[in-house]
Protein backbone atom coordinates (compact mmCIF):
# COMPACT_ATOMS: atom_id res chain seq x y z
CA UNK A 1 -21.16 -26.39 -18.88
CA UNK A 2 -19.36 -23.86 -21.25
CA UNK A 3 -15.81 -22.96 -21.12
CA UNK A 4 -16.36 -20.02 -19.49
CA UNK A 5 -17.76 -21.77 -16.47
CA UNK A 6 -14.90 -24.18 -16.31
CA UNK A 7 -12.38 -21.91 -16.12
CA UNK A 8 -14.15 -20.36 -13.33
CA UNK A 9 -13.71 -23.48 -11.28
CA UNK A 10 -10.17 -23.66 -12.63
CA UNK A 11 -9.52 -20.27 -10.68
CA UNK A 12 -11.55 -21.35 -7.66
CA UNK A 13 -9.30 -24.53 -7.44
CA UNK A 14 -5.68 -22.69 -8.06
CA UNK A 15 -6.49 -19.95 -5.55
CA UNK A 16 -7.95 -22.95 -2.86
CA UNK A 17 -4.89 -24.86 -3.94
CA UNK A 18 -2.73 -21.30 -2.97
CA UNK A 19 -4.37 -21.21 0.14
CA UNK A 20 -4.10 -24.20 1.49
CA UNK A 21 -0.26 -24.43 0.75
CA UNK A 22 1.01 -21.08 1.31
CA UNK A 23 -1.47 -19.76 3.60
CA UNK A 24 -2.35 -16.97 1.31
CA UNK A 25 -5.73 -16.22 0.74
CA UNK A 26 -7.26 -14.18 -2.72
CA UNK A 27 -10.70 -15.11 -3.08
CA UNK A 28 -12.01 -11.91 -2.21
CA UNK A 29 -9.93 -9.87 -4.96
CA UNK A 30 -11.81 -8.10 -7.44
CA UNK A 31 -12.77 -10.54 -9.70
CA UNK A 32 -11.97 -8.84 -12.94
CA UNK A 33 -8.80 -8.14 -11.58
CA UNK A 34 -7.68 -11.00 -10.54
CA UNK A 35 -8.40 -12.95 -13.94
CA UNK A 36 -6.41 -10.23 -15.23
CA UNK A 37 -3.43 -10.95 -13.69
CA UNK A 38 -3.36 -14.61 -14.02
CA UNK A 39 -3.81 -14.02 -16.90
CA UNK A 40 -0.39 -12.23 -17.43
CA UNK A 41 1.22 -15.00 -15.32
CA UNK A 42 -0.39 -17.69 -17.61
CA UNK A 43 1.48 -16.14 -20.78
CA UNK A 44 4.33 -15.40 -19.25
CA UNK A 45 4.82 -19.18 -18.36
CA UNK A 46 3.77 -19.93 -21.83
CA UNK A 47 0.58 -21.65 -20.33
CA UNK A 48 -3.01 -22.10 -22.07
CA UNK A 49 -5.24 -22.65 -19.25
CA UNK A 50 -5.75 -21.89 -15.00
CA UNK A 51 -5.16 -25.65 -13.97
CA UNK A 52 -1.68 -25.90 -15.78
CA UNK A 53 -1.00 -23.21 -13.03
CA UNK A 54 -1.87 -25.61 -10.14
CA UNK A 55 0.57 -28.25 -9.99
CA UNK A 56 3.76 -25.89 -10.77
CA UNK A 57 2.46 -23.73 -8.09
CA UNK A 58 2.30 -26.56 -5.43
CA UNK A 59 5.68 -28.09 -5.85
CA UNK A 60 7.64 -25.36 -7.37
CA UNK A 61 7.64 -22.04 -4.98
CA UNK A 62 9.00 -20.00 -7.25
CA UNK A 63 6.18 -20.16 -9.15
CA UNK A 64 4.17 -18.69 -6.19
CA UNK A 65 6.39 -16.34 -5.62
CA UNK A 66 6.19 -14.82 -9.53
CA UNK A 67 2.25 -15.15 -8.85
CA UNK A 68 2.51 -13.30 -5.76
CA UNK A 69 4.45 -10.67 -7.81
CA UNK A 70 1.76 -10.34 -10.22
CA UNK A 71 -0.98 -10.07 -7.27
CA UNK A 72 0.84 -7.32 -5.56
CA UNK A 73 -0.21 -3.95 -5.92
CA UNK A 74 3.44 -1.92 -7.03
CA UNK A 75 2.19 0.86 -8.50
CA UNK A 76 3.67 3.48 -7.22
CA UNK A 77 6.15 6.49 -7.07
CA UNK A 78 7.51 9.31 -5.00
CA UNK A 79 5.09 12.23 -4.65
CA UNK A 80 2.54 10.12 -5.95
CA UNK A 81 -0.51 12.32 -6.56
CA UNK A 82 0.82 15.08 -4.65
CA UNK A 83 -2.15 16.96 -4.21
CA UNK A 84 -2.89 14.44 -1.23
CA UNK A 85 0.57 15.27 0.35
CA UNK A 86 -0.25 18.63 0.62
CA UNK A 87 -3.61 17.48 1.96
CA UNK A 88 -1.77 15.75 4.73
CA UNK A 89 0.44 18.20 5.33
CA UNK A 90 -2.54 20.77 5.64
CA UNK A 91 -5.00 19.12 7.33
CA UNK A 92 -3.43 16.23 9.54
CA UNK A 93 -0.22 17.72 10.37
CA UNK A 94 -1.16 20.38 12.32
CA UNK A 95 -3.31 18.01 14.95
CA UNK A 96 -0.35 15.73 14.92
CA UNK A 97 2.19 18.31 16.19
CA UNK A 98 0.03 18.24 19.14
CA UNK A 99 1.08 15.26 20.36
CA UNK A 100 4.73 13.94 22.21
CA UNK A 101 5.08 11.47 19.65
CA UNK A 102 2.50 9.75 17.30
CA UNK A 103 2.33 6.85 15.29
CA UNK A 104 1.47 6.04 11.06
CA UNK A 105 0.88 3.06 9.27
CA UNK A 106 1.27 2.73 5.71
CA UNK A 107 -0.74 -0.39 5.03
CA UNK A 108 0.19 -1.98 1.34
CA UNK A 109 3.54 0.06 0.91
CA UNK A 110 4.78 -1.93 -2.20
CA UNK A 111 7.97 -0.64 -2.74
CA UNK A 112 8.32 2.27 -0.34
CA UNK A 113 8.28 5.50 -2.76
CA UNK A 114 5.58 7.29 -0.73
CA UNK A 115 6.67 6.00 2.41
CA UNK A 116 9.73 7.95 2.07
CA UNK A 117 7.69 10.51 0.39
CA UNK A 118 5.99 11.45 3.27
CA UNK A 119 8.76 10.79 5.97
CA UNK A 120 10.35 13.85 3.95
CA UNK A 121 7.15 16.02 4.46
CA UNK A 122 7.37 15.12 8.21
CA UNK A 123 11.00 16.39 8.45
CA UNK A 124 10.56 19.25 6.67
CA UNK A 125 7.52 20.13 9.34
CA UNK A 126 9.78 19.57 12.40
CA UNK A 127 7.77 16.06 13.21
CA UNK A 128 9.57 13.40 11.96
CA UNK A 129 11.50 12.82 15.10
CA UNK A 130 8.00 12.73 16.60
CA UNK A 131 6.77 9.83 14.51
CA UNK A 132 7.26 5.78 14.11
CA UNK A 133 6.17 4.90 10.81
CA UNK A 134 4.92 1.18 10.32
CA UNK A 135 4.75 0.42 6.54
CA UNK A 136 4.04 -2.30 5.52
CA UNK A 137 3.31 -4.78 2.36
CA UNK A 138 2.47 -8.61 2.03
CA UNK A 139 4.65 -9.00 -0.58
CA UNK A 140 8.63 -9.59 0.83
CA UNK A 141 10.27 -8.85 -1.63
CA UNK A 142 8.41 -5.69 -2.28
CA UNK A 143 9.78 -4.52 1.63
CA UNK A 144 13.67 -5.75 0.85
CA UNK A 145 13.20 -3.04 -1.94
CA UNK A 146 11.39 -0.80 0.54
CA UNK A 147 14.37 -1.08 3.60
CA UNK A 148 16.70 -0.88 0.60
CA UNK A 149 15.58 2.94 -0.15
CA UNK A 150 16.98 2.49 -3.38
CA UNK A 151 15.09 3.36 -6.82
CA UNK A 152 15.72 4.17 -10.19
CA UNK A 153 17.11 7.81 -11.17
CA UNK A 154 15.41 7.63 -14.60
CA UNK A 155 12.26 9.66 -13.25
CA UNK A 156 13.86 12.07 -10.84
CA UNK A 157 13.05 15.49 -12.77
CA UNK A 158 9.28 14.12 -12.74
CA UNK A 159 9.72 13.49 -8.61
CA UNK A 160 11.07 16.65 -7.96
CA UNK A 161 8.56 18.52 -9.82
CA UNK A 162 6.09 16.04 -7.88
CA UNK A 163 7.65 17.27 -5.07
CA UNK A 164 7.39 20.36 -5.06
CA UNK A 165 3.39 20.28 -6.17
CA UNK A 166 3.03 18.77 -2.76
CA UNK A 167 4.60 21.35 -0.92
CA UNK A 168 8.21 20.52 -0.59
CA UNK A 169 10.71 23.73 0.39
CA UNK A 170 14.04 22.32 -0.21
CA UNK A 171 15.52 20.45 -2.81
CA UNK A 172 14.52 16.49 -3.59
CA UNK A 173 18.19 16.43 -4.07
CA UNK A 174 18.95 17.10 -0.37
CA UNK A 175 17.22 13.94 0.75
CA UNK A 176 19.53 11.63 -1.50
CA UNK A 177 22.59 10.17 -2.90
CA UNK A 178 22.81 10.19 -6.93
CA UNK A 179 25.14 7.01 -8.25
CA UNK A 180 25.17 6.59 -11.86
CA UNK A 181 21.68 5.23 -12.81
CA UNK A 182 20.54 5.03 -9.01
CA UNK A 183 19.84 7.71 -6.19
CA UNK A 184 19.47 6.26 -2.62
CA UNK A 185 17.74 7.66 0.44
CA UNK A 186 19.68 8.92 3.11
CA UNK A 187 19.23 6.61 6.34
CA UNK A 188 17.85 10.01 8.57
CA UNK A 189 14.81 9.57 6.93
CA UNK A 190 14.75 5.66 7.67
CA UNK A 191 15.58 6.31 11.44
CA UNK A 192 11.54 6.17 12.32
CA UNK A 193 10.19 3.84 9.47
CA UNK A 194 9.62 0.13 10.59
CA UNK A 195 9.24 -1.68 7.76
CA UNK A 196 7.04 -5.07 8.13
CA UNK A 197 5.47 -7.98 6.66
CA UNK A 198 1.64 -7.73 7.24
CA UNK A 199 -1.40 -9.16 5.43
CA UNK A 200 -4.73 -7.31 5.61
CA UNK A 201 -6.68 -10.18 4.29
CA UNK A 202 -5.33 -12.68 7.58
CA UNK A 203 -3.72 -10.57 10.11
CA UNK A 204 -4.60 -8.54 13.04
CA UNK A 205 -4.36 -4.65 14.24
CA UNK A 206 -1.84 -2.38 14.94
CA UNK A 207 -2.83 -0.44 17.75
CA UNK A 208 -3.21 3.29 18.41
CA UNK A 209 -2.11 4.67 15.36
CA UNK A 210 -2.82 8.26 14.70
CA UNK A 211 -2.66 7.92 10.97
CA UNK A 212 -3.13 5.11 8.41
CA UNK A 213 -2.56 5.42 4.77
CA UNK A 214 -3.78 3.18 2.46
CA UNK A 215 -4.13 4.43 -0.89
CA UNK A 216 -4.91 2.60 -3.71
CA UNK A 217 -5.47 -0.78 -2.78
CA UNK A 218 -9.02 -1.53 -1.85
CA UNK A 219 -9.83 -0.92 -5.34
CA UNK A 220 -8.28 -4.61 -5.85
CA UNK A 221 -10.66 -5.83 -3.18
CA UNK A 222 -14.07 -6.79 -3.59
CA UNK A 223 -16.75 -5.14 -1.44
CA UNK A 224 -16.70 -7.89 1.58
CA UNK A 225 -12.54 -7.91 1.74
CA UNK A 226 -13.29 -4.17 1.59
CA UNK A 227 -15.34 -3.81 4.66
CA UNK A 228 -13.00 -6.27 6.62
CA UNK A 229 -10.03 -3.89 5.87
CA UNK A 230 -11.94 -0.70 6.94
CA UNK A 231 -12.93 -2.54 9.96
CA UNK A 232 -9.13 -3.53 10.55
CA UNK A 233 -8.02 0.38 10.13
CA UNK A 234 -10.98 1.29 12.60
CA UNK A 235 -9.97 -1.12 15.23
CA UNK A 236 -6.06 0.07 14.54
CA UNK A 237 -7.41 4.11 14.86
CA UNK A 238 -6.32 5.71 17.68
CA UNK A 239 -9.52 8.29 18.89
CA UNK A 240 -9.80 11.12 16.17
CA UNK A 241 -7.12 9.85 13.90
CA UNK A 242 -7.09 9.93 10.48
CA UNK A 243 -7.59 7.76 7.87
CA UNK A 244 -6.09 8.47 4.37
CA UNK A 245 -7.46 6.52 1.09
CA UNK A 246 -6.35 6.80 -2.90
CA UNK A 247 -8.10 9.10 -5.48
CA UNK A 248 -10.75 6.39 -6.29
CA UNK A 249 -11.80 4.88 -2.77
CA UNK A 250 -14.36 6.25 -0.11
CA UNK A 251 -15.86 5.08 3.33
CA UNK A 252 -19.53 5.90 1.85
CA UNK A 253 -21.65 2.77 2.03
CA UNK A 254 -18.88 1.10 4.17
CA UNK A 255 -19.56 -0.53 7.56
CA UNK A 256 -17.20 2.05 9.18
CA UNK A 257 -18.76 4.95 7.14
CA UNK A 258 -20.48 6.66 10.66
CA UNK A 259 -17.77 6.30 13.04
CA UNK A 260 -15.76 8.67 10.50
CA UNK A 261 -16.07 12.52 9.19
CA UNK A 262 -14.64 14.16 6.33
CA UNK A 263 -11.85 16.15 6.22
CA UNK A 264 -10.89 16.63 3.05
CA UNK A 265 -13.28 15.18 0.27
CA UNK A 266 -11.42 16.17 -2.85
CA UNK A 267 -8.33 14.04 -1.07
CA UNK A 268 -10.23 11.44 0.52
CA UNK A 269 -8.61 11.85 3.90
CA UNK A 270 -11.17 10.96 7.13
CA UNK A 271 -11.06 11.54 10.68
CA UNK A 272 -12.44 9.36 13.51
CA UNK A 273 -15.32 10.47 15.58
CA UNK A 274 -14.75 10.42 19.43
């Protein structure tokens, strides 16, 4: 057996190990990606090989918790491609103002940007008082930073510019606070947001909702975890809600890939059939 092999089992046995003592379950990651970022954990903790991993990751939880930081998927920013925004704001809002109230779910929030992002959308169409926004993330302290609403200022000329790509008709500057190297959100636009630990690989629905987001995760997943999510968002869909996906996912060839029409390709946003 080569090296390469070995190190396979090495994986196999940290991420059973992971499971079985933190209930946390990554077998079904993208492979490539997932070697990746162990990877970066390994040299970061000035370690050689998978296995070193397993013992400091069993007794020392801090350990896990650095791993889990390395898992999660925190890519992310305000406006974030904000050519979907707009999409939302063209195509869903309109059907959602129909409704007394409505609820989204932002599955795999990370660290809130777009959440906030697109609560500001909603109040600047007259709905956010209409909507309870669930977002949510597996990794805790990814959420703290979320509830928080408080990000780095560096970046703000590239937000507001971000901002207004996706349709914004005020000032980004009206929606915050600006303290030397920080700007925090103001709490109106946390009055509807829940945010939530949830885990898409382990736990169950959240029902009704007339939107889900989940953009630019599933790429991490491979194609079984994949199907098991889309099922999870079907099952969570109230009748003809949408479903909203990154740049670089689609429901074609997915088990949920009938029950669902386009609405806008380019945007990969989806609406269920009746």
């Amino acid at each position: 057996m080569d090296a390469r092999s070995i190190a396979e089992i090495e994986i196999n046995v940290l991420l059973e190990a992971i499971r079985l003592r933190y209930d946390y379950d990554f077998s079904n990651y993208a492979r490539a990606s997932l070697k990746r970022r162990i990877q970066n954990l390994l040299l970061k903790e000035k370690l050689e090989m998978p296995y070193q991993l397993i013992p400091r990751i069993l007794y020392e939880e801090e350990i896990f918790n650095r791993f889990l930081a390395e898992m999660s998927v925190t890519v992310t920013e305000l406006f974030r491609d904000p050519a979907s925004f707009h999409a939302l704001a063209e195509h869903v809002f309109p059907r959602l103002e129909s409704y007394a109230y409505f609820k989204i779910w932002h599955a795999g929030c990370a660290t809130g940007e777009e959440v906030y992002s697109l609560a500001i959308l909603l109040e600047e169409a007259g709905l956010l008082d209409k909507a309870r926004i669930y977002a949510t993330d597996y990794n805790k302290q990814s959420l703290k930073t979320a509830e928080h609403g408080i990000f780095p200022a560096a970046d703000i000329k590239q937000y507001h510019h971000a901002y207004k790509k996706a349709g914004g008709k005020k000032q980004l500057a009206h929606y915050y606070t600006h303290q030397y190297d920080a700007i925090k959100f103001k709490d109106s636009l946390k009055k509807n947001i829940t945010f939530a630990y949830h885990n898409l690989v382990k736990d169950g629905i959240f029902g009704e909702m007339h939107l889900i987001l989940c953009r630019n995760v599933m790429i991490y997943f491979d194609r079984e975890l994949q199907n098991h999510t889309f099922t999870l968002f079907n099952n969570s869909l109230a009748r003809k809600g949408f479903l909203s996906l990154g740049s670089k996912e689609t429901l074609a060839y997915s088990v949920i890939d009938a029950e669902f029409e386009t609405c806008c390709k380019s945007n990969r946003i989806f609406r269920k059939l009746n």
